[in-house]
Protein backbone atom coordinates (compact mmCIF):
# COMPACT_ATOMS: atom_id res chain seq x y z
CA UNK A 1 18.00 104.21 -78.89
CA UNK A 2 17.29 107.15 -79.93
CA UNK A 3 14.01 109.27 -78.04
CA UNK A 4 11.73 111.80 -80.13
CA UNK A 5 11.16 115.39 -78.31
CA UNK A 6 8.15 116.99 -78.64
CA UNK A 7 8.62 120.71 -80.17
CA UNK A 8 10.40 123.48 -78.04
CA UNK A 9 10.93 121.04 -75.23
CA UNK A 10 13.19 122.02 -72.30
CA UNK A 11 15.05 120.01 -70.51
CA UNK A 12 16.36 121.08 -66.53
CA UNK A 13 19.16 119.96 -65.01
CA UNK A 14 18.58 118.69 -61.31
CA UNK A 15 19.85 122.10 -59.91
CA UNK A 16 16.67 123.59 -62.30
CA UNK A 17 18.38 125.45 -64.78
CA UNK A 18 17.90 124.73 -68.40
CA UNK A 19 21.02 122.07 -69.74
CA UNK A 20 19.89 122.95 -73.43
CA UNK A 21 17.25 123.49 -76.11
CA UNK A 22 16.46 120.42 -78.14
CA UNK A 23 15.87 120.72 -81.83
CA UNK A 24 12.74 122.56 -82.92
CA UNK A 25 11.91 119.68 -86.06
CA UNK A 26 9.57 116.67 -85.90
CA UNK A 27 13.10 114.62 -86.90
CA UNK A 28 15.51 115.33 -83.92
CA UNK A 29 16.83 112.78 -81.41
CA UNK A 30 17.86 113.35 -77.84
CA UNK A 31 21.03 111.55 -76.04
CA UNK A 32 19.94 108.93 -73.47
CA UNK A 33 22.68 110.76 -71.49
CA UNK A 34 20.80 113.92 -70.59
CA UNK A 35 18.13 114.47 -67.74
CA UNK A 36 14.70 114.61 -68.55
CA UNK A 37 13.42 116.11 -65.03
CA UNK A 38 14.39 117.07 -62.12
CA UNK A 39 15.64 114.52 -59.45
CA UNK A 40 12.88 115.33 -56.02
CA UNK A 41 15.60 116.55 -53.15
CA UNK A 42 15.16 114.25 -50.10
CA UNK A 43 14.16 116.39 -46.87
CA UNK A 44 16.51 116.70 -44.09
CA UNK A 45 15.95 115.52 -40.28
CA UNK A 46 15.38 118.52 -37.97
CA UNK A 47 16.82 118.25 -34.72
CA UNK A 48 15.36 118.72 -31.51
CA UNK A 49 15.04 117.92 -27.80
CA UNK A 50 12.32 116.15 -26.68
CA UNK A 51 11.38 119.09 -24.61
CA UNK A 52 10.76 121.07 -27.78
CA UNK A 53 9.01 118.34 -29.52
CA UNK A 54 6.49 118.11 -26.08
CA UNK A 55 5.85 122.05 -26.56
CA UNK A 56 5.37 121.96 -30.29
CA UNK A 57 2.90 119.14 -29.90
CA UNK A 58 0.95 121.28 -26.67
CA UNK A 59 0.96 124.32 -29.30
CA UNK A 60 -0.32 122.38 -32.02
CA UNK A 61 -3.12 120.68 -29.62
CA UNK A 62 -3.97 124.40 -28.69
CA UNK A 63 -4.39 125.50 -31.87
CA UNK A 64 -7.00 122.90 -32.82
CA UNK A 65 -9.10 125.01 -30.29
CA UNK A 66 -12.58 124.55 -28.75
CA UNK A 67 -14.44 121.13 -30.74
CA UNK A 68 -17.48 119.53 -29.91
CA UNK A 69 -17.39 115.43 -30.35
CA UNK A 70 -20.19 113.15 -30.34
CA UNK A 71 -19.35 109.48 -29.01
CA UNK A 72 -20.16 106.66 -26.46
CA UNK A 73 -18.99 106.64 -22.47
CA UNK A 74 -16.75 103.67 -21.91
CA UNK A 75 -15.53 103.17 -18.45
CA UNK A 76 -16.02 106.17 -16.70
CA UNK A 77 -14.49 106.63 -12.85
CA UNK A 78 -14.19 109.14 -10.67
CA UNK A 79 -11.67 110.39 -8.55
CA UNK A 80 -11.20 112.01 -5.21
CA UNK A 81 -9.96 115.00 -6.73
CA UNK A 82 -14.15 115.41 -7.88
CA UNK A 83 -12.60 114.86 -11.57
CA UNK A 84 -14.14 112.66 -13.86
CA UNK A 85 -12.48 109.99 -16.51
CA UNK A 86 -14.17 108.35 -19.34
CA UNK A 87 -13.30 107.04 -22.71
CA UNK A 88 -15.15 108.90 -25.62
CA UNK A 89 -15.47 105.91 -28.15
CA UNK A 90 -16.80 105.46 -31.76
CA UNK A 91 -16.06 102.79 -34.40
CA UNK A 92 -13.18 103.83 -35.62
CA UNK A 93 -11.52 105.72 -32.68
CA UNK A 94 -11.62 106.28 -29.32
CA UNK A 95 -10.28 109.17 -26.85
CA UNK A 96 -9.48 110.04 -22.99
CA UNK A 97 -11.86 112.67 -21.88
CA UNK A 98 -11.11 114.40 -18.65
CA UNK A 99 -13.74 116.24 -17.12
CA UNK A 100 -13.13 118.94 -14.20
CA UNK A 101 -14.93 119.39 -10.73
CA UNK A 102 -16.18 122.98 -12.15
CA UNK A 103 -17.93 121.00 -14.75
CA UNK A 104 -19.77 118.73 -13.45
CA UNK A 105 -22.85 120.02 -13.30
CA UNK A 106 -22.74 120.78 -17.11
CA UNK A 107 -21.93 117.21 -17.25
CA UNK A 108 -23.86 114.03 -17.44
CA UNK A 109 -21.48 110.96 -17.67
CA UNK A 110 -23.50 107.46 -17.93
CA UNK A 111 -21.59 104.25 -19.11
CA UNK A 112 -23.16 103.01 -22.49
CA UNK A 113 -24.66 106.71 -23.44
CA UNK A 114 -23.78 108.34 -26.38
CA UNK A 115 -22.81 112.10 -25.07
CA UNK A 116 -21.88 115.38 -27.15
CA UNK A 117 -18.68 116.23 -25.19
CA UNK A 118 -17.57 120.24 -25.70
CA UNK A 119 -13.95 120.87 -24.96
CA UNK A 120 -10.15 121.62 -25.86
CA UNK A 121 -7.59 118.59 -26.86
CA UNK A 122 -4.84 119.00 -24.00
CA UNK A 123 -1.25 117.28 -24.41
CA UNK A 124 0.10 115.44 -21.56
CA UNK A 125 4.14 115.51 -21.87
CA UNK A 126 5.22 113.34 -18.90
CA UNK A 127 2.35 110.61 -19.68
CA UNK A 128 3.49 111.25 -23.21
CA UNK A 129 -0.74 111.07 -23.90
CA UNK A 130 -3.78 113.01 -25.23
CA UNK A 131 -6.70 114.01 -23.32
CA UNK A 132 -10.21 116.19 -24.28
CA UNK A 133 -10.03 118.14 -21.60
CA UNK A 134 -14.45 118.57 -21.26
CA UNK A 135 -16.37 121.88 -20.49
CA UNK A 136 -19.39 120.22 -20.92
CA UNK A 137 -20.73 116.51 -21.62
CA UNK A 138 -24.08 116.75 -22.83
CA UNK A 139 -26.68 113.36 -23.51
CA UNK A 140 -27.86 113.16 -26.91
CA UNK A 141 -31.25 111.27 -27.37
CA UNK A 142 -34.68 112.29 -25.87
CA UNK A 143 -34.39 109.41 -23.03
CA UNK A 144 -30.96 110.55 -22.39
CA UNK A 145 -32.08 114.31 -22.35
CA UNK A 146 -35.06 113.31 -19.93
CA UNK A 147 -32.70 111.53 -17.93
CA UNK A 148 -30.54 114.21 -17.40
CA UNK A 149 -33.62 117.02 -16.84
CA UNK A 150 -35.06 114.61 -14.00
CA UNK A 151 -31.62 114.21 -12.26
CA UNK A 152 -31.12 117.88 -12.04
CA UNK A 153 -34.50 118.48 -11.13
CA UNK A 154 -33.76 116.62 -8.05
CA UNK A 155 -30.58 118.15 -7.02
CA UNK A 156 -32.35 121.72 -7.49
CA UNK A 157 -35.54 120.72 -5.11
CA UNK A 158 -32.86 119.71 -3.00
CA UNK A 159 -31.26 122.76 -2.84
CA UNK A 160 -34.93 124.27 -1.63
CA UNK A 161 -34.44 126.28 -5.54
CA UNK A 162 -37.89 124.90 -6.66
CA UNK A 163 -39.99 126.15 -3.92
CA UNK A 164 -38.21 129.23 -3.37
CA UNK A 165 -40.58 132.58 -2.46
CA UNK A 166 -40.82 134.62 -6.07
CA UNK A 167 -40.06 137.74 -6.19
CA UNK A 168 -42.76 140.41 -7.73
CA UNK A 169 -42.17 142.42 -10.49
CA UNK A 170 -41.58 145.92 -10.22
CA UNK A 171 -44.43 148.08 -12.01
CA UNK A 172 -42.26 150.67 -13.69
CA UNK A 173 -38.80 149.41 -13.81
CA UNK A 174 -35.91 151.85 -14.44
CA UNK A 175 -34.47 149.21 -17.13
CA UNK A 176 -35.73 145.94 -18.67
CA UNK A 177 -32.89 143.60 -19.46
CA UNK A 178 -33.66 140.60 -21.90
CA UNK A 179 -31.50 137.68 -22.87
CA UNK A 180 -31.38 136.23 -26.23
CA UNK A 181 -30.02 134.88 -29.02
CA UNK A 182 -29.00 136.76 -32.27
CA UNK A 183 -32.28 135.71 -33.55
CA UNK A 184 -34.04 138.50 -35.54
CA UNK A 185 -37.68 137.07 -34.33
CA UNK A 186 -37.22 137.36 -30.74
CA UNK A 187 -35.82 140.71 -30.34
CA UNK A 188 -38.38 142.05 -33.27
CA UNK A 189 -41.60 140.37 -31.00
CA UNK A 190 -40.27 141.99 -27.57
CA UNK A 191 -39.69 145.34 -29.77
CA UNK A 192 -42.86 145.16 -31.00
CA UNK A 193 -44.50 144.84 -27.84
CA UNK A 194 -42.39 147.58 -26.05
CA UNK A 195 -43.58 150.02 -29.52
CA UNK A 196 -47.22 149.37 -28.64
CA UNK A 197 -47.47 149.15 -25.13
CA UNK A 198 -45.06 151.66 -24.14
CA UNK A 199 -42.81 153.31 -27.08
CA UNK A 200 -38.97 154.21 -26.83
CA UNK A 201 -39.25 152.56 -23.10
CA UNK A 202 -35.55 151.86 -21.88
CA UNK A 203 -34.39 148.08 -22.96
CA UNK A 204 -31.19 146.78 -22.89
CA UNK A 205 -30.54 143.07 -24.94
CA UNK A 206 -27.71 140.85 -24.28
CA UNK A 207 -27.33 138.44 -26.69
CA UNK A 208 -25.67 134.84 -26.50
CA UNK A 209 -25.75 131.47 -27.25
CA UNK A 210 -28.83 129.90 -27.09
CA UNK A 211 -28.15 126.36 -27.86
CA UNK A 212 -25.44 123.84 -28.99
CA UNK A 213 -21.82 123.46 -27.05
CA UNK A 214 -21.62 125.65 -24.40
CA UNK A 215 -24.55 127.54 -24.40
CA UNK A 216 -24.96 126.83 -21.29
CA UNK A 217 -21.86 128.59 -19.81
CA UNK A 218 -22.80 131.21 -22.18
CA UNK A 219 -26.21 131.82 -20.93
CA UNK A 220 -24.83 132.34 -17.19
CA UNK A 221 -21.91 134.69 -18.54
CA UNK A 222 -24.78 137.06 -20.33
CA UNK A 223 -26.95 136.84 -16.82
CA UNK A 224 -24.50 137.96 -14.70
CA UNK A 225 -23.55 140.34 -16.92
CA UNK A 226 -26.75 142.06 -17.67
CA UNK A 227 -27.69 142.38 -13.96
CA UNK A 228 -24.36 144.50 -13.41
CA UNK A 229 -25.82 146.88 -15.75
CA UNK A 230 -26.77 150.45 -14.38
CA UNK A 231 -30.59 150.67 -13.85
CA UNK A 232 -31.51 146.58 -14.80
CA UNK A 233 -34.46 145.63 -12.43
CA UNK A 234 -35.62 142.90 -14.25
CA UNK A 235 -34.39 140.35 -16.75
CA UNK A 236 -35.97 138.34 -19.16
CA UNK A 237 -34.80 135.06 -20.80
CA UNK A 238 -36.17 134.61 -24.28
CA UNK A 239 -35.58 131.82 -26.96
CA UNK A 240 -37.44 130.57 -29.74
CA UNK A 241 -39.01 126.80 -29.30
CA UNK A 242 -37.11 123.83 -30.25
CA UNK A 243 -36.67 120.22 -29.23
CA UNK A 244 -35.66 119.11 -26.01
CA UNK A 245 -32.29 118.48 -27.28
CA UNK A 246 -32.15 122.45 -28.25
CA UNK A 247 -33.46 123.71 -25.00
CA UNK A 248 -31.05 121.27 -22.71
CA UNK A 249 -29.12 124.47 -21.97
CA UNK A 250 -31.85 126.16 -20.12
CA UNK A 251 -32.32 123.20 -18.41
CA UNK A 252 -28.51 123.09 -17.00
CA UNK A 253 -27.70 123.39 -13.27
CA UNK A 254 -25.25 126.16 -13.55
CA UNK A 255 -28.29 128.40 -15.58
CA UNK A 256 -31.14 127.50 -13.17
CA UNK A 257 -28.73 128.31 -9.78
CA UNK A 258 -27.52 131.78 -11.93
CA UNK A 259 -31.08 132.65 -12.19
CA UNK A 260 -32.10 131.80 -8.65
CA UNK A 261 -29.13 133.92 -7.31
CA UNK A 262 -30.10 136.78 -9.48
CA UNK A 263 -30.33 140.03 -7.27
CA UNK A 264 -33.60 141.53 -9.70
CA UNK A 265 -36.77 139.29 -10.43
CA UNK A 266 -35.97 136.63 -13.57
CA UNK A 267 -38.94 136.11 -16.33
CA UNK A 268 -38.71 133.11 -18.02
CA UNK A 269 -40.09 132.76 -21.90
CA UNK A 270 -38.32 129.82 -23.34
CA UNK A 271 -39.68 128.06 -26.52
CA UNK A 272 -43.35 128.03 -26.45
CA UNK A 273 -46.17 127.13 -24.31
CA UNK A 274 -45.83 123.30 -24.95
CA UNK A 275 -41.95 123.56 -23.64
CA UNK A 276 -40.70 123.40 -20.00
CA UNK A 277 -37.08 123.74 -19.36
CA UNK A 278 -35.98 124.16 -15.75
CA UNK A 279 -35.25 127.35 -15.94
CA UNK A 280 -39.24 127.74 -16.01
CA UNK A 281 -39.65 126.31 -12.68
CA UNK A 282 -37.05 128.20 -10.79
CA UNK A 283 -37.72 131.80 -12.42
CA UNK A 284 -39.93 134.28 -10.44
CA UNK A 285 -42.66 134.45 -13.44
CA UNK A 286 -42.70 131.81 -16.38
CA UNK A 287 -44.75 133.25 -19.53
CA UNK A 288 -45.34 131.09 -22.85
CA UNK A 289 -43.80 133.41 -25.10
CA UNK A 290 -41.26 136.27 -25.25
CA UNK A 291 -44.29 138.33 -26.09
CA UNK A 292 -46.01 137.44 -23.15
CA UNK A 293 -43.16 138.31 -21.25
CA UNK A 294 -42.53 141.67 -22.50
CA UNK A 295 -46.08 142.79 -22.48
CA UNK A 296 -45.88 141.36 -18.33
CA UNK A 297 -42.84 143.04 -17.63
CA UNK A 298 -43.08 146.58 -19.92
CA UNK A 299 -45.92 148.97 -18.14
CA UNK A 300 -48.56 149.88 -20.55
CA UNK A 301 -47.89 153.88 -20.77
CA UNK A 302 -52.04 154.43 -21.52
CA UNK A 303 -52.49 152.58 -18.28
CA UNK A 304 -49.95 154.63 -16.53
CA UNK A 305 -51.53 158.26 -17.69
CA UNK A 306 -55.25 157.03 -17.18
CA UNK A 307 -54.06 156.28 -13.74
CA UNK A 308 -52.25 159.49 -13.36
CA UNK A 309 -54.82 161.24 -14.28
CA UNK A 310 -58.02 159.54 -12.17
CA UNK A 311 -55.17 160.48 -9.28
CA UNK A 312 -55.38 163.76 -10.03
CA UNK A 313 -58.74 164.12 -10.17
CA UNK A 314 -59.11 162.51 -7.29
CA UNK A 315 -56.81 164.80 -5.36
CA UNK A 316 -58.00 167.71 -6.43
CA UNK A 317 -61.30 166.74 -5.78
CA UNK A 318 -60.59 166.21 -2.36
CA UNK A 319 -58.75 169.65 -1.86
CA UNK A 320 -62.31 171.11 -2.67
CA UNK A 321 -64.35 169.04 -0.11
CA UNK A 322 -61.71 170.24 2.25
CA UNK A 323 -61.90 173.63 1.40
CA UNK A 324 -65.76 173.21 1.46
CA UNK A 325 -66.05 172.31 4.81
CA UNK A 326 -63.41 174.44 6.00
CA UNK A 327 -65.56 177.29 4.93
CA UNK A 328 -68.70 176.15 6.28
CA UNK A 329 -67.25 175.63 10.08
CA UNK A 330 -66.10 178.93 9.41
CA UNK A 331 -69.16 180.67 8.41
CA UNK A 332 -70.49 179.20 11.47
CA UNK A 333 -68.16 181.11 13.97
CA UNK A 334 -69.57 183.60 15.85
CA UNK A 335 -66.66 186.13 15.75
CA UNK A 336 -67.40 188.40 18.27
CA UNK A 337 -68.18 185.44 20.85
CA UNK A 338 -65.13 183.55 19.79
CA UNK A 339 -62.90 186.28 20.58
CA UNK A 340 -63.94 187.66 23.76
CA UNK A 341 -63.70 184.00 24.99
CA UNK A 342 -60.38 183.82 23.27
CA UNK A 343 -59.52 187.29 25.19
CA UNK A 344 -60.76 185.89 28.68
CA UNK A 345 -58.93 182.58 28.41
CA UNK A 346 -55.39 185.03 27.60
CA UNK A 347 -56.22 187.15 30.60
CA UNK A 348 -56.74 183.91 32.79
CA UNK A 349 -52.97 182.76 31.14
CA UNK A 350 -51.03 186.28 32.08
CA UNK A 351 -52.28 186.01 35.78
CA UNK A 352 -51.07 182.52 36.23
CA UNK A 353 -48.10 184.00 34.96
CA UNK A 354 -47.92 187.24 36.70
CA UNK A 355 -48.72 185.13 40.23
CA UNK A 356 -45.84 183.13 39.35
CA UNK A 357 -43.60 185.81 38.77
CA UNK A 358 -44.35 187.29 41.88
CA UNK A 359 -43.12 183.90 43.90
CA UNK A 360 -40.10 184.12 42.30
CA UNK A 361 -39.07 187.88 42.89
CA UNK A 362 -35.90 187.91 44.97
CA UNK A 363 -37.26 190.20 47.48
CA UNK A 364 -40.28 187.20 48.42
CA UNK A 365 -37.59 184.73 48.27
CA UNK A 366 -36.08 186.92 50.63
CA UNK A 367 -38.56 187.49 52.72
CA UNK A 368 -39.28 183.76 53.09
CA UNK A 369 -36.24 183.11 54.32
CA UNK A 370 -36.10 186.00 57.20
CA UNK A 371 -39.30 184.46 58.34
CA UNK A 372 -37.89 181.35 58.48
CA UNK A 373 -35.01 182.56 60.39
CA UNK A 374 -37.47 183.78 62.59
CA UNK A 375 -38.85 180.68 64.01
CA UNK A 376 -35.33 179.18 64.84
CA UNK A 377 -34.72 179.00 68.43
CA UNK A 378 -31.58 180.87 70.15
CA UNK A 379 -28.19 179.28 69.99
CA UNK A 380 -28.42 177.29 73.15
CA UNK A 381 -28.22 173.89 72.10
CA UNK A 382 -24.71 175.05 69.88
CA UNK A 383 -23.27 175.92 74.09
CA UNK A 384 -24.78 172.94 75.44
CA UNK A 385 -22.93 170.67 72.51
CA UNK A 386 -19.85 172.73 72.95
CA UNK A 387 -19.59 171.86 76.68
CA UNK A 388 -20.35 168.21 75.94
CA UNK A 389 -17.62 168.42 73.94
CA UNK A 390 -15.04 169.92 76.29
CA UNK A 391 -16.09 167.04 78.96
CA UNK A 392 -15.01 164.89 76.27
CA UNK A 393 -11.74 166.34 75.12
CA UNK A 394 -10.42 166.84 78.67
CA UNK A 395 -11.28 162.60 79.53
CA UNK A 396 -9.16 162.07 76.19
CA UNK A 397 -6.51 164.29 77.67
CA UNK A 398 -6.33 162.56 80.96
CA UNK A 399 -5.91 158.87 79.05
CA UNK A 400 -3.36 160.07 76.66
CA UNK A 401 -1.14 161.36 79.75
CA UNK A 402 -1.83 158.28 82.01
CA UNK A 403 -0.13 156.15 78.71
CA UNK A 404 2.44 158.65 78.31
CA UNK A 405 6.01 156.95 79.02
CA UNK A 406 6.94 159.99 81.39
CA UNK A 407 4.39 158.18 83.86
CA UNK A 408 5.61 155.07 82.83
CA UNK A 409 9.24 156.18 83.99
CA UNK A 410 7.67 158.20 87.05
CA UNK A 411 6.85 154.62 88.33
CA UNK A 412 10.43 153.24 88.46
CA UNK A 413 10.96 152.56 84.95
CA UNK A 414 14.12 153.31 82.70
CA UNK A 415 15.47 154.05 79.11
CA UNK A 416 18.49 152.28 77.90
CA UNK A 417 19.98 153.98 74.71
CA UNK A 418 23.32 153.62 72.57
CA UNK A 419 25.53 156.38 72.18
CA UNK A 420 23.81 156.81 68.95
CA UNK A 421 20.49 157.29 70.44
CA UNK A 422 18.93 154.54 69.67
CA UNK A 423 16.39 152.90 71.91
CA UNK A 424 17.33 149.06 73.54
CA UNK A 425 15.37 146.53 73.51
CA UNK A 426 17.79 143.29 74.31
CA UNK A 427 21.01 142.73 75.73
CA UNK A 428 22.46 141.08 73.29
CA UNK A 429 22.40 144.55 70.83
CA UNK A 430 25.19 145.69 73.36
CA UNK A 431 28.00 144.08 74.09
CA UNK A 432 30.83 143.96 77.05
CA UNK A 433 32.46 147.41 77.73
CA UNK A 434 29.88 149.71 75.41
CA UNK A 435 29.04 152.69 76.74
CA UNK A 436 25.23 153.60 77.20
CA UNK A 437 22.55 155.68 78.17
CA UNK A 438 19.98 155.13 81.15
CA UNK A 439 16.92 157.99 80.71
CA UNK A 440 15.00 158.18 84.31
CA UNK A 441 11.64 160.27 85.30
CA UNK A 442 14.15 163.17 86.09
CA UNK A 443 17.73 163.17 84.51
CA UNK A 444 19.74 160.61 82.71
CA UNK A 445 23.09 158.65 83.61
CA UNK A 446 26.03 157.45 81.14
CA UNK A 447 27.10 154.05 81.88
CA UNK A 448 29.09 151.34 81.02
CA UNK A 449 28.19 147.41 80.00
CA UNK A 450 29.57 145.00 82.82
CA UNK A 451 28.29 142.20 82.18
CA UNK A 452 25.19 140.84 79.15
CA UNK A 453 22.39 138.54 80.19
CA UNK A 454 20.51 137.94 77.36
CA UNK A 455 17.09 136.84 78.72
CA UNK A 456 14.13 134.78 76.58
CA UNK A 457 11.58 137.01 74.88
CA UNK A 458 8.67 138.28 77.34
């Protein structure tokens, strides 16, 4: 049958191009035979190794970046590793959450609680699985929140971090550092406060995330970075108020050990006076406000100058009593008395002195010793030793010649040598037919061996 086209209707082959123009009046037909449309193109396989399939899915789970998901714990265990499994459940849909050793004390993991877990999705290619890989598992609910405070609490008085000595606060500190959140209120109180007690007064701010995912990790990152700064001798931590559920970050172990192990003094002003994070209790000074805090912390510069100048008053004060009394002891001195005593007690000095001097002229040394060369007596005991002596060295003399072997051999006694000189002590170092030598008390004699008894030693 025959179809009715609308006016300047134009029909596309399946390659795209126009096939034709149909007829322009309300009367023409158009041949069954001719496309209307184009035909859709069926997509083509792409082909790749499984390798490159696990690396495209790992990319595509990195790009889905940091997310924060709110669920129930189901079955949570932990290993020896110190990492901890759970399931991260809802109605619907249900996850693996994996949460590191590092993290754990951003972490509280009860079966049955619904948690606000912060992390990044993390593909598994071997397992062929997903995980949330968790940088922090928060509670949500007050009795969850309170939970969590009260269980940290105890690991921190545990760690001796709640009774800690508190370190005071410098009274004019090169540097005030405060951390806070981009909120316009908090910086504009503490500014106010530095404009009236102490204007243009050097303060540095380091701001952060206050609350939500990760604002814990956050927090510690701006701490440690603001005490690093050149002249920083004290820090202060400000945030508006909020629920507990708001101020759990301030409340996290990781922020409350930072702020222990700060090396300046830490002032806590978190929320208002009704709120009490643990940051509060472990912080050298805790004010209600970040007012309070800044008007503790920033040295009022009227103060300063009223105490400068009662100082100076005070010393100068005292320079004129001194100068007072130093003229009265004066005008009290009897000049002419004063120095003819002064004149007496030199004259007594340069005797001394000349008396010593005179001991220690060489001619008195001198002297000293002819006198007492004087008193030695005559050099007959050096005779009477010398004589003693003698006796002495001529009774030596008389031993030594008694032992000598020239009165040994006077007595009958003989020397037996080899021909080589050397002395005999045994037969048997001769033998049959050798020819030796015989030393008497007069002469010698050359011999010949006859005969060798070789006797026992004796």
């Amino acid at each position: 049958l025959p179809l009715a086209a609308p006016p300047a209707l134009r029909c596309r082959r399946a390659g795209g191009r126009p096939s034709r123009s149909l007829s322009q009046g309300p009367g023409s037909v158009l041949p069954m035979t001719l496309p209307l449309w184009d035909t859709p193109a069926v997509p083509q396989a792409r082909t790749v190794t499984l390798v490159r399939l696990a690396g495209e899915i790992a990319r595509a789970m990195s790009a889905v970046g940091l997310v924060a998901v709110e669920g129930e714990v189901h079955r949570p265990s932990t290993g020896r590793t110190g990492w901890t499994w759970f399931t991260l459940r809802d109605r619907a849909a249900q996850i693996e959450v994996r949460v590191p050793r590092a993290a754990a004390g951003r972490s509280r993991v009860v079966a049955g609680e619904r948690v606000l877990v912060v992390g990044r999705l993390e593909w598994t290619p071997d397992r062929g699985a997903v995980h949330l890989v968790a940088d922090e598992v928060s509670p949500v609910g007050a009795g969850a929140v309170a939970a969590m405070i009260a269980e940290v609490r105890e690991r921190l008085a545990a760690a001796g971090l709640l009774d800690r000595p508190r370190r005071r606060l410098p009274v004019l500190p090169a540097v005030i550092g405060v951390v806070c959140g981009s909120d316009a209120a908090v910086k504009k109180d503490i500014e106010s406060v530095v404009a009236a007690r102490f204007p243009g007064y050097p303060v540095h701010f380091q701001e952060t995330t206050v609350s939500g995912p990760g604002a814990a990790l956050s927090i510690v990152t701006a701490l440690e970075a603001i005490v690093t700064r050149p002249g920083v001798e004290v820090v202060i931590l400000a945030r508006g108020g909020g629920d507990a559920t708001a101020l759990l970050p301030w409340s996290s172990e990781d922020v409350c050990r930072a702020v222990a192990a700060a090396p300046v003094p830490v002032v806590s002003a978190i929320g208002h006076d009704g709120d009490h994070p643990l940051c509060d209790e472990v912080a050298d000074l805790r004010a209600g406000t970040p007012s309070i805090a800044a008007a503790a912390v920033v040295p009022d510069r009227a103060g300063l100058l009223a105490r400068l100048e009662q100082a100076r008053v005070g010393a100068a004060q005292a320079l004129i009593a001194q100068a007072d009394g130093a003229t009265r002891r004066l005008g009290a001195v009897d000049t002419e008395v004063s120095l003819r005593r002064g004149m007496d007690r030199a004259a007594n000095r340069l005797e001394g002195i000349g008396v010593r001097l005179g001991d220690l002229h060489p001619r008195r040394r001198l002297q000293v010793c002819r006198d007492r060369l004087a008193v030695v007596v005559p050099a007959r005991p050096i005779w009477e030793q010398l004589g003693r002596a003698a006796g002495r060295l001529d009774a030596d003399g008389r031993h030594l010649r008694a032992l000598g072997p020239q009165r040994v051999l006077r007595r009958g006694y003989a020397v037996a040598t080899r021909e080589d000189g050397r002395v005999l002590r045994r037969a048997s170092e001769v033998a049959v037919g050798e020819r030796i030598g015989v030393r008497l008390a007069q002469g010698s004699l050359a011999a010949r061996v006859e005969a060798v008894e070789d006797g026992a030693d004796g």
